[in-house]
N, C-alpha and C. Protein backbone atom coordinates (compact mmCIF):
# COMPACT_ATOMS: atom_id res chain seq x y z
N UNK A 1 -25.97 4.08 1.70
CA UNK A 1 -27.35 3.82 1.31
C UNK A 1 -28.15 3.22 2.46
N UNK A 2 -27.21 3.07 3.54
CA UNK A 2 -28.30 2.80 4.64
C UNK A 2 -28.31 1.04 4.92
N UNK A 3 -28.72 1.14 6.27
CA UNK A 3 -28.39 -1.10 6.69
C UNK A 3 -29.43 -1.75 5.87
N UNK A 4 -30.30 -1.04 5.38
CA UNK A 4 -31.10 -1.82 4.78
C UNK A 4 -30.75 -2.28 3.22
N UNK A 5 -29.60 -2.05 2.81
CA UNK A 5 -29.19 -2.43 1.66
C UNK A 5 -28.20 -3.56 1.39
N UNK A 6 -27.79 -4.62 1.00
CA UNK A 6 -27.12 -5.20 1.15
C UNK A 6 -26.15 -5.15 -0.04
N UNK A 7 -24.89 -5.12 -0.32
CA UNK A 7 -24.13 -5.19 -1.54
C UNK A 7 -24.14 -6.28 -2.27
N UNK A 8 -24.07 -6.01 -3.76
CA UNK A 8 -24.26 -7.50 -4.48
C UNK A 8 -23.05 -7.34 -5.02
N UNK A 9 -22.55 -6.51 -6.26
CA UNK A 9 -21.75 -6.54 -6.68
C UNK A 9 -21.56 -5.01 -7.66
N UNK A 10 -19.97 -5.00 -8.19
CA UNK A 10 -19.44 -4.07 -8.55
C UNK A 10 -19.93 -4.44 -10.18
N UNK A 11 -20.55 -3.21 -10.91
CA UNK A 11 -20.75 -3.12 -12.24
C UNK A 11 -19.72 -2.12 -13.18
N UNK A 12 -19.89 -2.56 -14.71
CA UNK A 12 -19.24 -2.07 -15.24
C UNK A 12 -20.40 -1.93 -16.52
N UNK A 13 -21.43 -0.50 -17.19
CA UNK A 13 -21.73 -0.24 -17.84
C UNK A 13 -21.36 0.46 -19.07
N UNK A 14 -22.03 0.49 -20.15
CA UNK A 14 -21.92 1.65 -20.67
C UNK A 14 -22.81 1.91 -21.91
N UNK A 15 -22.81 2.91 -22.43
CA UNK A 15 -24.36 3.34 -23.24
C UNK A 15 -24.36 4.77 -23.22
N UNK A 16 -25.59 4.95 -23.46
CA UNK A 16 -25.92 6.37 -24.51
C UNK A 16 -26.77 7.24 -22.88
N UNK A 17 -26.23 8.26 -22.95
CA UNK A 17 -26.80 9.18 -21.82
C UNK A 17 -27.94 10.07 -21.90
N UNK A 18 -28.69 9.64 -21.42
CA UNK A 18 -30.20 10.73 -21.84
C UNK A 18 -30.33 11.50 -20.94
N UNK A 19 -29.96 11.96 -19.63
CA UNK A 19 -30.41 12.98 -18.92
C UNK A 19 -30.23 12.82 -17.11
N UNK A 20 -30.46 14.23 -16.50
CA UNK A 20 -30.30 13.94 -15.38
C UNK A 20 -31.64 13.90 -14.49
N UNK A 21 -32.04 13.19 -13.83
CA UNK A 21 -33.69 13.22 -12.67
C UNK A 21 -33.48 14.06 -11.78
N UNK A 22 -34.20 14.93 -11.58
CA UNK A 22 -34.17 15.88 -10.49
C UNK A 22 -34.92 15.37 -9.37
N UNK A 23 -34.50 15.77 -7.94
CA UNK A 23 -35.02 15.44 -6.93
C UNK A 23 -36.05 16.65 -6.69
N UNK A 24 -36.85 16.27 -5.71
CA UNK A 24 -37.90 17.35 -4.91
C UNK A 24 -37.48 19.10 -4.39
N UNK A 25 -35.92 18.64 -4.40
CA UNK A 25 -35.11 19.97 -3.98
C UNK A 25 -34.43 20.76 -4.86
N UNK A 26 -34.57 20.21 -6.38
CA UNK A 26 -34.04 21.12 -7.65
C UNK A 26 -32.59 19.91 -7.69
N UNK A 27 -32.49 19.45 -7.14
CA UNK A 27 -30.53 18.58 -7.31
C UNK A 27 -30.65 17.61 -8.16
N UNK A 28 -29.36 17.32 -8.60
CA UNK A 28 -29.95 16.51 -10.16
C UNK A 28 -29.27 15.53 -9.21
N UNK A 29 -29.82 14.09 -8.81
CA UNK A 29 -28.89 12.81 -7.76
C UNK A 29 -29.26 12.00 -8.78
N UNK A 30 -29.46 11.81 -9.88
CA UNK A 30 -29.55 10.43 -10.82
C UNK A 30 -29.27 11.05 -11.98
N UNK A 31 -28.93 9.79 -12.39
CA UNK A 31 -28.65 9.65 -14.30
C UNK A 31 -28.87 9.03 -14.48
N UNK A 32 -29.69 9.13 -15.94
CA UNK A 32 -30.98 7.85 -17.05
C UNK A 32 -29.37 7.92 -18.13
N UNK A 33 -29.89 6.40 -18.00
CA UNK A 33 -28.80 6.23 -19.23
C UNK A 33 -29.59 4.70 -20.15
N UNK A 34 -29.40 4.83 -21.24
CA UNK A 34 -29.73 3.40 -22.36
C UNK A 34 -28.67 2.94 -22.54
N UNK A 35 -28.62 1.54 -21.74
CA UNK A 35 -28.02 0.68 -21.51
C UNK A 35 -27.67 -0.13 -22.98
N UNK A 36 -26.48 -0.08 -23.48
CA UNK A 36 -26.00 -0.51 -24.91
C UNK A 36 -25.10 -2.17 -24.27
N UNK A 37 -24.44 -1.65 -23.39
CA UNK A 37 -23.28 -3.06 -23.02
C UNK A 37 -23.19 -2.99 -21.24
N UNK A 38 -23.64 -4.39 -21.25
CA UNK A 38 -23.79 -4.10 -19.12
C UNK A 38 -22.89 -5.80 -19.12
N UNK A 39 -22.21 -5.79 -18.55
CA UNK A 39 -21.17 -6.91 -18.34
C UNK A 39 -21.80 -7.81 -16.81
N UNK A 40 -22.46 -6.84 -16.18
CA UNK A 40 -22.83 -7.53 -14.90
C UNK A 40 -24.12 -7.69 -14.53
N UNK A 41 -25.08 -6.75 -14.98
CA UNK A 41 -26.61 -7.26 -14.83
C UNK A 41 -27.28 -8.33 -15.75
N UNK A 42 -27.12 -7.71 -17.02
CA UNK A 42 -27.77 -8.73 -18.03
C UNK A 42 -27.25 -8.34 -19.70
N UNK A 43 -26.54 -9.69 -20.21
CA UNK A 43 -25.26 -8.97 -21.34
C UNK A 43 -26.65 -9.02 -21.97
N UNK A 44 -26.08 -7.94 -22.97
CA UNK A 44 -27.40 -7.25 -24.77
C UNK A 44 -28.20 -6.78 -24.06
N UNK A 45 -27.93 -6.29 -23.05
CA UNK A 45 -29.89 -5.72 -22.72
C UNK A 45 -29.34 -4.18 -23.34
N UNK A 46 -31.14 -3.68 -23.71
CA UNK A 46 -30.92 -2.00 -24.11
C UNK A 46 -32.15 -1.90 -23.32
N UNK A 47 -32.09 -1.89 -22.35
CA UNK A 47 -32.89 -1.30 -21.35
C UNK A 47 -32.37 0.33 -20.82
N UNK A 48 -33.35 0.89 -20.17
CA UNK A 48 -33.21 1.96 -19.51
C UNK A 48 -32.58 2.14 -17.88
N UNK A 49 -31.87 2.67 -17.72
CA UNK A 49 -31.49 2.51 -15.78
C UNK A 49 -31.22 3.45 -15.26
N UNK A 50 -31.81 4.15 -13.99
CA UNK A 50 -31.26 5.18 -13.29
C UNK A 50 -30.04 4.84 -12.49
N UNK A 51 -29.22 5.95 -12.12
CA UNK A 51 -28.07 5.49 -11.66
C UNK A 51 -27.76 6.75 -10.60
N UNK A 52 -27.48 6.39 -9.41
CA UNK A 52 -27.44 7.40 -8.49
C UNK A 52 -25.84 7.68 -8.44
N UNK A 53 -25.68 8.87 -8.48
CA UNK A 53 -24.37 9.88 -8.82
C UNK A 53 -24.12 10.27 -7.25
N UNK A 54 -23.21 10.18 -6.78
CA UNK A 54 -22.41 10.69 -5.27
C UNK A 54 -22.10 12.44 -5.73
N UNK A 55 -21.90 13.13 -4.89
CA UNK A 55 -21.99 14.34 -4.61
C UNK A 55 -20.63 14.85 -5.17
N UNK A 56 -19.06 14.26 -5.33
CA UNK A 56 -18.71 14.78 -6.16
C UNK A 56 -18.72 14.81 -7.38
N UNK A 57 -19.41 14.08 -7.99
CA UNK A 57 -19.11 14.01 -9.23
C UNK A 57 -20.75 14.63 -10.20
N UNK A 58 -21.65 15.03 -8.87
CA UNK A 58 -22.99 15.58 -9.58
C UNK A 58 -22.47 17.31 -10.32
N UNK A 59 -21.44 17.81 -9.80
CA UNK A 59 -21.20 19.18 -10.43
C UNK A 59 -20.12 19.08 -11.94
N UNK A 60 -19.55 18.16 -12.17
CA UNK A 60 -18.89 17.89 -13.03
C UNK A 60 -19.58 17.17 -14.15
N UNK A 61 -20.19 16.71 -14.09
CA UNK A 61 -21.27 15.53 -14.90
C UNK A 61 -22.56 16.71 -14.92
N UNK A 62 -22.72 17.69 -14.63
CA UNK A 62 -23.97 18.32 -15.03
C UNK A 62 -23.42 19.06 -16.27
N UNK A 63 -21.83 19.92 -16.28
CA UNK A 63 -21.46 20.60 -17.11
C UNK A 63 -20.50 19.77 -18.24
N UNK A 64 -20.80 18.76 -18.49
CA UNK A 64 -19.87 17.73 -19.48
C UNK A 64 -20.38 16.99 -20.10
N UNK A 65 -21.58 16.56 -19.58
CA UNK A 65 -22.34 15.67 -20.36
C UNK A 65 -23.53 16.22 -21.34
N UNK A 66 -24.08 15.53 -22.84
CA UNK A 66 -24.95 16.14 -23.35
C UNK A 66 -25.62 14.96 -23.80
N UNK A 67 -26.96 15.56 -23.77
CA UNK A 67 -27.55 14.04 -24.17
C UNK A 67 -27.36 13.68 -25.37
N UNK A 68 -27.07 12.71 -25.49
CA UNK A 68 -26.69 11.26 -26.62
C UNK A 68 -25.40 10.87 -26.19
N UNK A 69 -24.99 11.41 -25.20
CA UNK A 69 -23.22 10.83 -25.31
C UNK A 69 -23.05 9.98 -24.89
N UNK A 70 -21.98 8.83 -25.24
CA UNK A 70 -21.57 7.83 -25.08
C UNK A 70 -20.88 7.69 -23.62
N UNK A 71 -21.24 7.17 -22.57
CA UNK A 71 -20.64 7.20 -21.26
C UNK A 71 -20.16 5.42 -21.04
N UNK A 72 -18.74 5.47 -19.80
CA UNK A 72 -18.92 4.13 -19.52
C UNK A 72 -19.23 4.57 -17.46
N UNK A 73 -19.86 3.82 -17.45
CA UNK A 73 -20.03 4.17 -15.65
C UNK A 73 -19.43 2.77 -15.04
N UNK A 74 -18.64 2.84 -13.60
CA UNK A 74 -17.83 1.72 -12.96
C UNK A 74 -18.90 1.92 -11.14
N UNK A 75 -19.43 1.19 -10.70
CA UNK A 75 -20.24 1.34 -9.81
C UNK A 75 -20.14 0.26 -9.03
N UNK A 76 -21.51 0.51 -7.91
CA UNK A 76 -21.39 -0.79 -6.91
C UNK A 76 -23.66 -0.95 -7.21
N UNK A 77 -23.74 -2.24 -7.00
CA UNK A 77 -24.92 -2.32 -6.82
C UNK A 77 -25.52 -2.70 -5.66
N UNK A 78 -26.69 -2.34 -5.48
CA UNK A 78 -26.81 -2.52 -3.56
C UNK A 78 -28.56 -3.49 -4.16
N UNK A 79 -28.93 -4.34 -3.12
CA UNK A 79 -30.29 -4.49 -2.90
C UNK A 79 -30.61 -4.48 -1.61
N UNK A 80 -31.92 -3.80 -1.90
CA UNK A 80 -32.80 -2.98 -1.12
C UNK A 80 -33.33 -4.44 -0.29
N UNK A 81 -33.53 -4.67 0.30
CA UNK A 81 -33.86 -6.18 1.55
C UNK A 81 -35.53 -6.20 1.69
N UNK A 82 -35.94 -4.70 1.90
CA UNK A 82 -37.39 -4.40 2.18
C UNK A 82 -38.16 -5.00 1.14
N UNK A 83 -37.52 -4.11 -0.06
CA UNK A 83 -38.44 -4.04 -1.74
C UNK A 83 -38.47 -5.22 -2.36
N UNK A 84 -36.89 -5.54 -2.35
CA UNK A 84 -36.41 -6.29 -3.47
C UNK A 84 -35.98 -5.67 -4.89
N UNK A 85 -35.45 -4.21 -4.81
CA UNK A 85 -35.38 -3.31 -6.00
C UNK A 85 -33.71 -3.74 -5.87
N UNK A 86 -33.20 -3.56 -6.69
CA UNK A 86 -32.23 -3.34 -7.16
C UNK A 86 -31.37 -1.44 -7.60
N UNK A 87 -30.31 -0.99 -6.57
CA UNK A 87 -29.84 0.21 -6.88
C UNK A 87 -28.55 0.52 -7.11
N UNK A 88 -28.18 1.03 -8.42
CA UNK A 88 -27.27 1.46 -8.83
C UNK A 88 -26.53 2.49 -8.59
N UNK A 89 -25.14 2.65 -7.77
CA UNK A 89 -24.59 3.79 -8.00
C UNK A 89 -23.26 4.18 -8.45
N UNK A 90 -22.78 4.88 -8.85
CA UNK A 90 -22.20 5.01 -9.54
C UNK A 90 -20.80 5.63 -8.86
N UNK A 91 -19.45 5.15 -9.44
CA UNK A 91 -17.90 6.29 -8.28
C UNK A 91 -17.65 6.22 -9.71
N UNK A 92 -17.88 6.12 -10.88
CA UNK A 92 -16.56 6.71 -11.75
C UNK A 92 -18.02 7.00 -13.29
N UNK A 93 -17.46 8.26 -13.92
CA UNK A 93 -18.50 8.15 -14.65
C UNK A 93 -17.10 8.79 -15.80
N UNK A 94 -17.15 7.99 -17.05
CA UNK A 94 -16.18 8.24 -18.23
C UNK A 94 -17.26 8.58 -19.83
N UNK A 95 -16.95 9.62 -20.23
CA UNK A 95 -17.28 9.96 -21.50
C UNK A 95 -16.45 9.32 -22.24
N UNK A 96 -17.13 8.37 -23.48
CA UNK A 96 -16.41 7.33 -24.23
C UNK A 96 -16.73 7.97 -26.01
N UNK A 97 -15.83 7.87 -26.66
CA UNK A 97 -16.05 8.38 -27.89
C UNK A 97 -14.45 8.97 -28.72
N UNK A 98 -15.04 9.29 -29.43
CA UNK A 98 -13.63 9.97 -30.23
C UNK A 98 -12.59 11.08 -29.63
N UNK A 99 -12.90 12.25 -29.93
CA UNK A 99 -12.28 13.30 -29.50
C UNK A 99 -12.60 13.36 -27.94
N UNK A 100 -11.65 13.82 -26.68
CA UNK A 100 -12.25 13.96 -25.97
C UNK A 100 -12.45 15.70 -25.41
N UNK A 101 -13.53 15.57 -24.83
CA UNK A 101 -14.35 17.18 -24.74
C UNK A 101 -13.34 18.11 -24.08
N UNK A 102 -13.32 19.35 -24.69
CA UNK A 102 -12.62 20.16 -24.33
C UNK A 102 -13.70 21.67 -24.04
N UNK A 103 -13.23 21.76 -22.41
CA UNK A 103 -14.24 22.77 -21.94
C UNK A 103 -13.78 23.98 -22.91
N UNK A 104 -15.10 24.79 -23.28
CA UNK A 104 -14.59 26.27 -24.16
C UNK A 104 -15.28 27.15 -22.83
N UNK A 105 -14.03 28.07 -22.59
CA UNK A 105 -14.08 29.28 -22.17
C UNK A 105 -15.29 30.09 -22.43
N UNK A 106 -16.28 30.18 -21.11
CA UNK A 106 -17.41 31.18 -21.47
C UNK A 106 -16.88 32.33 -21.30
N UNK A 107 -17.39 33.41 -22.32
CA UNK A 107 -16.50 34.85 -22.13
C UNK A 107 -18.13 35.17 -21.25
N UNK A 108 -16.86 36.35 -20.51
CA UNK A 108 -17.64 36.84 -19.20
C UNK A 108 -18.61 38.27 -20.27
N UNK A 109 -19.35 37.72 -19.30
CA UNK A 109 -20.65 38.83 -19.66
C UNK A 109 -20.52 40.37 -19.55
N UNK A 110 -20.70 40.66 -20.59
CA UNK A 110 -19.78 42.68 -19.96
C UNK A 110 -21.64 43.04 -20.48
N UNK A 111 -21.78 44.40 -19.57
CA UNK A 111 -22.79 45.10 -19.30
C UNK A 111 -22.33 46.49 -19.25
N UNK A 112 -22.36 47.64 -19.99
CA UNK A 112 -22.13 49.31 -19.40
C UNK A 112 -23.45 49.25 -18.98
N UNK A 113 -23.83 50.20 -17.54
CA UNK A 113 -25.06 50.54 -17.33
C UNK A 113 -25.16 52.15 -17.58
N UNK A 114 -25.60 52.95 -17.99
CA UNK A 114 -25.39 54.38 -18.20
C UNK A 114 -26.65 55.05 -17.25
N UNK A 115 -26.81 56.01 -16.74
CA UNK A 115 -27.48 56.62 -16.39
C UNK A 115 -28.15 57.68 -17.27
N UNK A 116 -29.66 57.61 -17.11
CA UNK A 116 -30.20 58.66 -18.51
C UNK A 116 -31.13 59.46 -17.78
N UNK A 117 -30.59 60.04 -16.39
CA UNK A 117 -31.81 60.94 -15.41
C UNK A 117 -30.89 62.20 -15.73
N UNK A 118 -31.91 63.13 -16.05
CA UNK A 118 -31.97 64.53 -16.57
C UNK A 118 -30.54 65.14 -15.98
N UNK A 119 -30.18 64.78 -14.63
CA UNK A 119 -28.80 65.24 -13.82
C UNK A 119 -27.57 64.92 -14.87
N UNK A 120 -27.70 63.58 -15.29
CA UNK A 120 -26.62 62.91 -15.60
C UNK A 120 -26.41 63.31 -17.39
N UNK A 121 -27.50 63.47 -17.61
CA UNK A 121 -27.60 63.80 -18.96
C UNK A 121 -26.80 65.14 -19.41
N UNK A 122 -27.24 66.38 -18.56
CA UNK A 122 -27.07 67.67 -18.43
C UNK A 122 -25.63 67.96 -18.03
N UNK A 123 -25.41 66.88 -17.57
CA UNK A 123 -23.45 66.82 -16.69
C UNK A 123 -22.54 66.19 -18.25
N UNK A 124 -23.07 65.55 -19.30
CA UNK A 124 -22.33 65.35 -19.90
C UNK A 124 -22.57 63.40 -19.93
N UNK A 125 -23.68 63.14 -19.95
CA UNK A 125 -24.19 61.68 -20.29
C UNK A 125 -24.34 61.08 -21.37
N UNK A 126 -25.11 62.37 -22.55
CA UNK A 126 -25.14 61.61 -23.91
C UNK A 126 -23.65 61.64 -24.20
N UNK A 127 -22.99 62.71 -24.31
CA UNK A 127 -21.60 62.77 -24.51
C UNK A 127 -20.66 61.42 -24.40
N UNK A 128 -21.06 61.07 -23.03
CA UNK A 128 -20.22 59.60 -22.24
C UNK A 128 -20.68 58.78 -23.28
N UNK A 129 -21.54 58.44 -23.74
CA UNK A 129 -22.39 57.60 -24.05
C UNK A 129 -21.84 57.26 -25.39
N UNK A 130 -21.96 58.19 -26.15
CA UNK A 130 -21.76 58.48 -28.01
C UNK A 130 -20.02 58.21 -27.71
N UNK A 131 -19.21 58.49 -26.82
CA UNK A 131 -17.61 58.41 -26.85
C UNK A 131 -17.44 57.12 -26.84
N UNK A 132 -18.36 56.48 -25.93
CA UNK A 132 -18.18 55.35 -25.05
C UNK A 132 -18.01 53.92 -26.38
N UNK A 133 -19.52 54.15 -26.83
CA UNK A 133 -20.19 54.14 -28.54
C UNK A 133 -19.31 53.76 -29.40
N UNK A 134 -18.29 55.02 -29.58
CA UNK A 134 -17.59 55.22 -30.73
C UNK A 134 -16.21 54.21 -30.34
N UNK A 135 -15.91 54.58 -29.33
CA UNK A 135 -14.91 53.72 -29.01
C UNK A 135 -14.49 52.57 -28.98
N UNK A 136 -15.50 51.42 -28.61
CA UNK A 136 -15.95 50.34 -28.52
C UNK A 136 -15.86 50.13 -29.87
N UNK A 137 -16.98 50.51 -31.13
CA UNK A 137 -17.09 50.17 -32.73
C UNK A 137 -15.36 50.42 -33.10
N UNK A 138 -14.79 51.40 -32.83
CA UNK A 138 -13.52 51.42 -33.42
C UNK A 138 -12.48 50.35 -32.82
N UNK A 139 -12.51 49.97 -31.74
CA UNK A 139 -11.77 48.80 -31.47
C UNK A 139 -12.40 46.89 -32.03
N UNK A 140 -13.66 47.07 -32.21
CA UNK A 140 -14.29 46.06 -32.96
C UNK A 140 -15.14 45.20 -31.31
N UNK A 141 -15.29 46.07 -30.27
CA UNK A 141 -16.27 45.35 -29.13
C UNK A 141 -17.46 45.50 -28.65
N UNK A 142 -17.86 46.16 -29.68
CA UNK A 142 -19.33 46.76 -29.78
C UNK A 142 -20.80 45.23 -29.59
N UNK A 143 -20.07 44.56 -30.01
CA UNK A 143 -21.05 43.39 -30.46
C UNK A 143 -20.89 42.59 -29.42
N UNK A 144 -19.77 42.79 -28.14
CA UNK A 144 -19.63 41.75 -27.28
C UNK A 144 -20.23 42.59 -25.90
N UNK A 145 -20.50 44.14 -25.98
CA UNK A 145 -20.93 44.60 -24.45
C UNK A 145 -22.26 44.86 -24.62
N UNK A 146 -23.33 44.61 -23.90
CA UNK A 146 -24.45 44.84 -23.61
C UNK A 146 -24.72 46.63 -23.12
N UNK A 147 -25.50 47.65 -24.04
CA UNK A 147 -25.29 49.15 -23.42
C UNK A 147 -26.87 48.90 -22.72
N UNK A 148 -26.85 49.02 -21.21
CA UNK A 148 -28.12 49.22 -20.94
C UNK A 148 -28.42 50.82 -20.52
N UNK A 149 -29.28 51.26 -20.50
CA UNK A 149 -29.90 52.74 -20.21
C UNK A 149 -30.58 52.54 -19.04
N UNK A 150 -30.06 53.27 -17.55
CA UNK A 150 -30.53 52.79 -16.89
C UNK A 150 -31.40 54.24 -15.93
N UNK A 151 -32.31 54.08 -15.20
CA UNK A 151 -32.85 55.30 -14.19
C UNK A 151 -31.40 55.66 -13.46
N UNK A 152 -31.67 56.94 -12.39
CA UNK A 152 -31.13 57.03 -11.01
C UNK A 152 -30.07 56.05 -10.52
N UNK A 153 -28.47 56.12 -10.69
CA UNK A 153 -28.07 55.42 -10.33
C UNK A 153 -27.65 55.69 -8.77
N UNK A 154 -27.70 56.54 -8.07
CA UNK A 154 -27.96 57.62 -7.07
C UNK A 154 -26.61 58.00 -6.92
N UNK A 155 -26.09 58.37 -7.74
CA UNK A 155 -24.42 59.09 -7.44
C UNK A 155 -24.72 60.32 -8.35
N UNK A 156 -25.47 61.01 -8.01
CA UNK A 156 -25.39 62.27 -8.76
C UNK A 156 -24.42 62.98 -8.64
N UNK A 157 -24.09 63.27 -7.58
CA UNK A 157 -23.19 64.09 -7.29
C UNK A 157 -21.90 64.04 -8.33
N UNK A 158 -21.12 62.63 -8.66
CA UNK A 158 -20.52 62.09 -9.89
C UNK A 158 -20.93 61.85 -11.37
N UNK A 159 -21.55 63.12 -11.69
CA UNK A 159 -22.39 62.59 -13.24
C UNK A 159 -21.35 63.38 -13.58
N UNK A 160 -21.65 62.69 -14.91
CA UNK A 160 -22.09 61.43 -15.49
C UNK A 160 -22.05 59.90 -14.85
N UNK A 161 -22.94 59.26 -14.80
CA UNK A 161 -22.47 57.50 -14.12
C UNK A 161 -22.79 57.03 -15.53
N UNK A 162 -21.37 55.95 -15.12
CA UNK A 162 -22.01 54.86 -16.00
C UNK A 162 -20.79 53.91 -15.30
N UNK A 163 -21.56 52.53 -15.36
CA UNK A 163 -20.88 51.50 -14.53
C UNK A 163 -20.66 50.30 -15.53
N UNK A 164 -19.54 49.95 -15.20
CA UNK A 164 -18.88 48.53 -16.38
C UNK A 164 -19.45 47.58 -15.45
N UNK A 165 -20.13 46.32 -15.85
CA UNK A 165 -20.35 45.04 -15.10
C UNK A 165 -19.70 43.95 -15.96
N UNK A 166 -18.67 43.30 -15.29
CA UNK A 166 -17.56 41.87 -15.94
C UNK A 166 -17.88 40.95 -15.05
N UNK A 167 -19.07 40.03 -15.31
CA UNK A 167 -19.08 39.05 -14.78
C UNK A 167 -19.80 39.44 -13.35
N UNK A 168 -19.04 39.31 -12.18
CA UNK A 168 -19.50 39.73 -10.76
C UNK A 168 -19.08 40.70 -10.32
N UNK A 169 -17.88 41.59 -11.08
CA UNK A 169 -17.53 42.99 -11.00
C UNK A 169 -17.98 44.24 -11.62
N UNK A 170 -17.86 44.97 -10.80
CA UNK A 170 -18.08 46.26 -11.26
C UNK A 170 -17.22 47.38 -11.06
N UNK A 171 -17.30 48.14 -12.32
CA UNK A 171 -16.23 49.55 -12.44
C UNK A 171 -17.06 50.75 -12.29
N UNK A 172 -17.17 51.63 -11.55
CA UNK A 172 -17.78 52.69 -11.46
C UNK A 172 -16.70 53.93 -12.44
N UNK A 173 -17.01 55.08 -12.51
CA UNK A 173 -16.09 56.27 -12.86
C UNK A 173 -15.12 55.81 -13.42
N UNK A 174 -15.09 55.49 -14.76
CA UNK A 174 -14.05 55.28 -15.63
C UNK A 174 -13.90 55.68 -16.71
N UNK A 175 -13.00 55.67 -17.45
CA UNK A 175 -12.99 57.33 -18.67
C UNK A 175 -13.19 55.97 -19.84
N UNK A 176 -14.07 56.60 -20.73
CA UNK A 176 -14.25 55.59 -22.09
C UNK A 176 -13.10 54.31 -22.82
N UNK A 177 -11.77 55.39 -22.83
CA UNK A 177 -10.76 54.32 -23.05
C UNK A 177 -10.28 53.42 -21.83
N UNK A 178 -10.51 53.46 -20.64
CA UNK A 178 -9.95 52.53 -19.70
C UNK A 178 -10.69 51.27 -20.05
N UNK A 179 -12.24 51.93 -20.69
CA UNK A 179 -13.25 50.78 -20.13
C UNK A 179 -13.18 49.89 -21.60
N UNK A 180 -12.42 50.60 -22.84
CA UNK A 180 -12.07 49.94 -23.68
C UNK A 180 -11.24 49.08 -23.67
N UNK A 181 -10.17 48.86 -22.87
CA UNK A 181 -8.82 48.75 -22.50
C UNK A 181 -9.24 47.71 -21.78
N UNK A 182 -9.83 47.48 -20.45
CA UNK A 182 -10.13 46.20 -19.82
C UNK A 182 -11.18 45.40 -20.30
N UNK A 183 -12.29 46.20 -21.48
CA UNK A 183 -12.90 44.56 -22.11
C UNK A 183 -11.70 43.98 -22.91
N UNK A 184 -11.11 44.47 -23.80
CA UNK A 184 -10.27 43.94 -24.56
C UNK A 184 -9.44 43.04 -23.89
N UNK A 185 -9.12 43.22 -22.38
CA UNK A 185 -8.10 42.60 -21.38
C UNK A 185 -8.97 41.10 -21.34
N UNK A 186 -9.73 41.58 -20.72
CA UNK A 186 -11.10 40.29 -20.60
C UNK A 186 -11.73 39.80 -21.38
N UNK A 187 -11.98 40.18 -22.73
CA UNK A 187 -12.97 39.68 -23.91
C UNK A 187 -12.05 38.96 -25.17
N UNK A 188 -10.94 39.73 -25.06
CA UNK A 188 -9.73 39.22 -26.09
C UNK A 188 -8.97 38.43 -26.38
């Protein structure tokens, strides 16, 4: 935090979590929290306090925390010499409560893109399409792939196109049941 800060002492909070402050650059470097039990600034206060978060723990604490949750934070407090402000930061940040959170698996995003330019159509596109269709409803994954209809995918030469997107991958030229076969691998 720089010579101009001097250390006072190590805190031990904890309270109800309302959110993260964004800086000028989109980065979330603080957390507002309502202060329920503070052992080292001032006991019973329900005051409000920002609390500056160190860099590992800003990517973990963005995807775990929700507002109202019960947190305890273990920190150091610094004062500012210039101001006279008082700053909080934070090395350990604990979700306090009953059950503890268990990350759920985001299922990966599936996309067919189909091609619907007159080439692709004429090569056997609606065909791909209605198999593709049928296949999917009969295995029960109809409701989990996105069918988009898309222009020119410029592989004419290979029509019919139609391209599987899983997440950051992509399957080009694949026969209806393969592409049944690896959502089920991935979605199942």
């Amino acid at each position: 935090m720089g010579k101009k800060y001097q250390t006072l002492s190590q805190f031990n909070l904890s309270g109800q979590f309302l959110g993260f402050v964004e800086d000028t650059a989109g980065k979330f470097k603080y957390m507002r929290l309502i202060l329920a039990k503070c052992e080292s600034i001032s006991p019973f206060s329900t005051e409000e306090v920002q609390i500056k978060l160190p860099k590992e723990l800003r990517a973990s604490m963005d995807l775990s925390l929700v507002h109202g949750d019960e947190v305890r934070i273990v920190g150091v407090s610094k004062l500012d010499q210039q101001t006279g402000k008082i700053k909080l930061k934070a090395y350990q940040v604990t979700p306090v409560g009953g059950c503890p959170k268990q990350e759920m698996s985001t299922p990966m995003k599936a996309r067919i893109l189909v091609c619907q330019k007159s080439g692709c159509r004429k090569h056997g596109g609606n065909g791909l399409l209605s198999e593709i269709e049928a296949i999917l409803q009969e295995r029960g994954l109809l409701g989990h792939v996105t069918i988009e209809y898309t222009s020119c995918q410029k592989r004419c030469n290979k029509a019919p196109n139609c391209v599987l997107q899983l997440g950051k991958k992509e399957y080009n030229l694949m026969h209806p049941r393969a592409i049944a076969s690896l959502l089920e691998h991935h979605l199942g």
